[in-house]
C-alpha atoms as a PDB file:
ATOM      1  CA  UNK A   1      27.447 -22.011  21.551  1.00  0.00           C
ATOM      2  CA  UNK A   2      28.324 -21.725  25.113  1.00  0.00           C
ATOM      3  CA  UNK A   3      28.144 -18.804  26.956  1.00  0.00           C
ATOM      4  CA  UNK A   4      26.731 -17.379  23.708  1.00  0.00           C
ATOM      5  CA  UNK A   5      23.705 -15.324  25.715  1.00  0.00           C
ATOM      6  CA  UNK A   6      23.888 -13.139  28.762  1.00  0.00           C
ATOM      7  CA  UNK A   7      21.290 -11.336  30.856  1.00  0.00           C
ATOM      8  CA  UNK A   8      22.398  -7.505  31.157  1.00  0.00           C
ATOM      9  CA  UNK A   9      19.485  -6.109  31.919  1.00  0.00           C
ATOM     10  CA  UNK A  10      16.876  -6.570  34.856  1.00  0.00           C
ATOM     11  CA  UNK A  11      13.674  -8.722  34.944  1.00  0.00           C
ATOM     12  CA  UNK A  12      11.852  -5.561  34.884  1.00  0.00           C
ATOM     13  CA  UNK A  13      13.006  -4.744  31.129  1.00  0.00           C
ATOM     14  CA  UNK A  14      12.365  -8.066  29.798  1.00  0.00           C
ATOM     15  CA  UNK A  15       8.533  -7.795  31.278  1.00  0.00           C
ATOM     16  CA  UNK A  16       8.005  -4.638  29.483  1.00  0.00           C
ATOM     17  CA  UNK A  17       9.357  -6.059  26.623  1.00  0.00           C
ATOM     18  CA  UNK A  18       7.595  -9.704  26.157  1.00  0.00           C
ATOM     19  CA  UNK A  19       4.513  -8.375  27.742  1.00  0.00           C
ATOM     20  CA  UNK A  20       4.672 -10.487  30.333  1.00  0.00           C
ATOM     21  CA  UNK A  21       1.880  -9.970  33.311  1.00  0.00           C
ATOM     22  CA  UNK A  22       3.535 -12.312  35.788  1.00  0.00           C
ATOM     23  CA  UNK A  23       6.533 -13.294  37.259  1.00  0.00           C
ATOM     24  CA  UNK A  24       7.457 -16.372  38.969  1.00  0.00           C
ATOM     25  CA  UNK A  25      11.370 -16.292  38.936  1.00  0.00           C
ATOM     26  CA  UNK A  26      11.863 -14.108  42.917  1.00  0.00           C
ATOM     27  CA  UNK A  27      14.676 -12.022  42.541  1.00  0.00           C
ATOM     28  CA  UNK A  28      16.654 -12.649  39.120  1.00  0.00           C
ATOM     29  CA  UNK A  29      20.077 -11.818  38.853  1.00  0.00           C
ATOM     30  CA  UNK A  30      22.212 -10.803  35.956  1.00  0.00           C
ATOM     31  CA  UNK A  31      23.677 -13.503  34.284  1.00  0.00           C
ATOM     32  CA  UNK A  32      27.205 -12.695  32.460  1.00  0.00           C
ATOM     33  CA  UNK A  33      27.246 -16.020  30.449  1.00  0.00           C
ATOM     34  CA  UNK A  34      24.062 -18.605  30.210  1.00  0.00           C
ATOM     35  CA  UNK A  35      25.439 -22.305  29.792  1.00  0.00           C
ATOM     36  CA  UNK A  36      23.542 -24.907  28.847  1.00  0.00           C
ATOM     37  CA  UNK A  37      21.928 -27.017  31.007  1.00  0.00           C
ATOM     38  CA  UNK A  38      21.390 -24.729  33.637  1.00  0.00           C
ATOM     39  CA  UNK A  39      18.466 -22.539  34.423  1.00  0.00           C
ATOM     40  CA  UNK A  40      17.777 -18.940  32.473  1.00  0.00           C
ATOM     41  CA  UNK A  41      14.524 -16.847  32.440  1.00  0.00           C
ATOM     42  CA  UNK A  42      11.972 -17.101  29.830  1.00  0.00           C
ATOM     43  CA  UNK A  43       8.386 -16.082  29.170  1.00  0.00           C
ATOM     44  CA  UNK A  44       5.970 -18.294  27.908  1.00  0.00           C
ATOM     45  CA  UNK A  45       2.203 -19.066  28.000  1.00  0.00           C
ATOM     46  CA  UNK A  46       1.120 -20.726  31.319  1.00  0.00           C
ATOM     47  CA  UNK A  47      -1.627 -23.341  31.196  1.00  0.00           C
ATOM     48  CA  UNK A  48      -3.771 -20.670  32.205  1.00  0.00           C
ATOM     49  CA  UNK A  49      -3.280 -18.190  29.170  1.00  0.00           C
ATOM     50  CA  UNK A  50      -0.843 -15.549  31.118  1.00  0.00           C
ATOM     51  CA  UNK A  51       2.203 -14.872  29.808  1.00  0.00           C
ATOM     52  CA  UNK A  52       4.791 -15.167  32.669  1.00  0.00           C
ATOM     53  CA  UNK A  53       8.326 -15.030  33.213  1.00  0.00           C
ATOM     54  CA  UNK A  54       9.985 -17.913  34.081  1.00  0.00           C
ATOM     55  CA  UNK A  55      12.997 -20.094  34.648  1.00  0.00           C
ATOM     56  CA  UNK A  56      14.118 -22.972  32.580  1.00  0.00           C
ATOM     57  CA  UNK A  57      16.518 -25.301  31.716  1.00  0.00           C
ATOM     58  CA  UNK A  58      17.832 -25.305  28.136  1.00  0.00           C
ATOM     59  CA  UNK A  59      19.696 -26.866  25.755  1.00  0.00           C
ATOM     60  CA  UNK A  60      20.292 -29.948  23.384  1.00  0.00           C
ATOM     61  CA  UNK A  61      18.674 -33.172  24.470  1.00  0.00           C
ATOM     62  CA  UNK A  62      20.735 -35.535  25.790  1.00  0.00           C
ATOM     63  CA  UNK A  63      21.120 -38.535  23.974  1.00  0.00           C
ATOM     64  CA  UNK A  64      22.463 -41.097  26.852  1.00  0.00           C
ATOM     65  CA  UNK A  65      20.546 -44.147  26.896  1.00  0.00           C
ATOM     66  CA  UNK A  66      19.000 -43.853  23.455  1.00  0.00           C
ATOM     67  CA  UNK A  67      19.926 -45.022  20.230  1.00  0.00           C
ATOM     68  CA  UNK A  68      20.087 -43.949  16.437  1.00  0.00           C
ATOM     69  CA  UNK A  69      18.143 -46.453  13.905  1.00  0.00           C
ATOM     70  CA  UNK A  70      18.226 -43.722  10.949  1.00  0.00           C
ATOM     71  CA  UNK A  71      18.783 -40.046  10.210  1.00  0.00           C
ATOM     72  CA  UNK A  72      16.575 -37.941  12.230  1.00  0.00           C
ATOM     73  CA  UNK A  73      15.084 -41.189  14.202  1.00  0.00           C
ATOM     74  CA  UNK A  74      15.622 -41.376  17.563  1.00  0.00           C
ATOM     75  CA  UNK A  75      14.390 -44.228  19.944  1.00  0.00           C
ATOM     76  CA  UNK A  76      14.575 -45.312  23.541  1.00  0.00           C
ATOM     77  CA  UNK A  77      15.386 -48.218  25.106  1.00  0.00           C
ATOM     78  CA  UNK A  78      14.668 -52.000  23.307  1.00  0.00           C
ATOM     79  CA  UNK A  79      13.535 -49.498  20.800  1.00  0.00           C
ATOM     80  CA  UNK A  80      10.951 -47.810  22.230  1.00  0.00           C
ATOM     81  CA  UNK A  81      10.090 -44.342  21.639  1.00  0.00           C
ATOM     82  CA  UNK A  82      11.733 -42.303  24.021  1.00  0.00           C
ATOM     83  CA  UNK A  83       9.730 -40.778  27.414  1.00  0.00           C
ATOM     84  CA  UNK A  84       8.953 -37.481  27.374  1.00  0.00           C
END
């Protein structure tokens, strides 16, 4: 699924289309391929109820330092649920 997504168009477009009233990302450029792990705009509901364009990082969890015990069960550490 790398460099599956890419950012064509400019913040301005995906405010008009997410409805988004704020934006907190400075001056976004295009992105031609969006890996994981590294930061990519998104909108989503801040704490204080606005919807706001954003950056984030994304992708899957990593896995380092924790351990299986049984299908869909992960745990932390002496096993300990994992931190958040």
């Amino acid at each position: 699924m790398c460099n599956l997504y890419s950012l064509t168009r400019g913040q301005q477009a995906i405010r008009d289309l997410a409805g988004a009233t704020r934006d907190t990302t400075g001056n976004l450029r295009l992105f031609p391929g969006i890996f994981p792990a590294y930061a990519a705009p998104i909108v989503r509901n801040a704490p204080d109820g606005v919807r706001e364009l954003s950056t984030a990082r994304w992708g899957t969890p990593s896995l380092v330092g924790s351990r299986l015990t049984r299908a869909g069960s992960v745990t932390g550490e002496w096993g300990a649920p994992p931190r958040g």
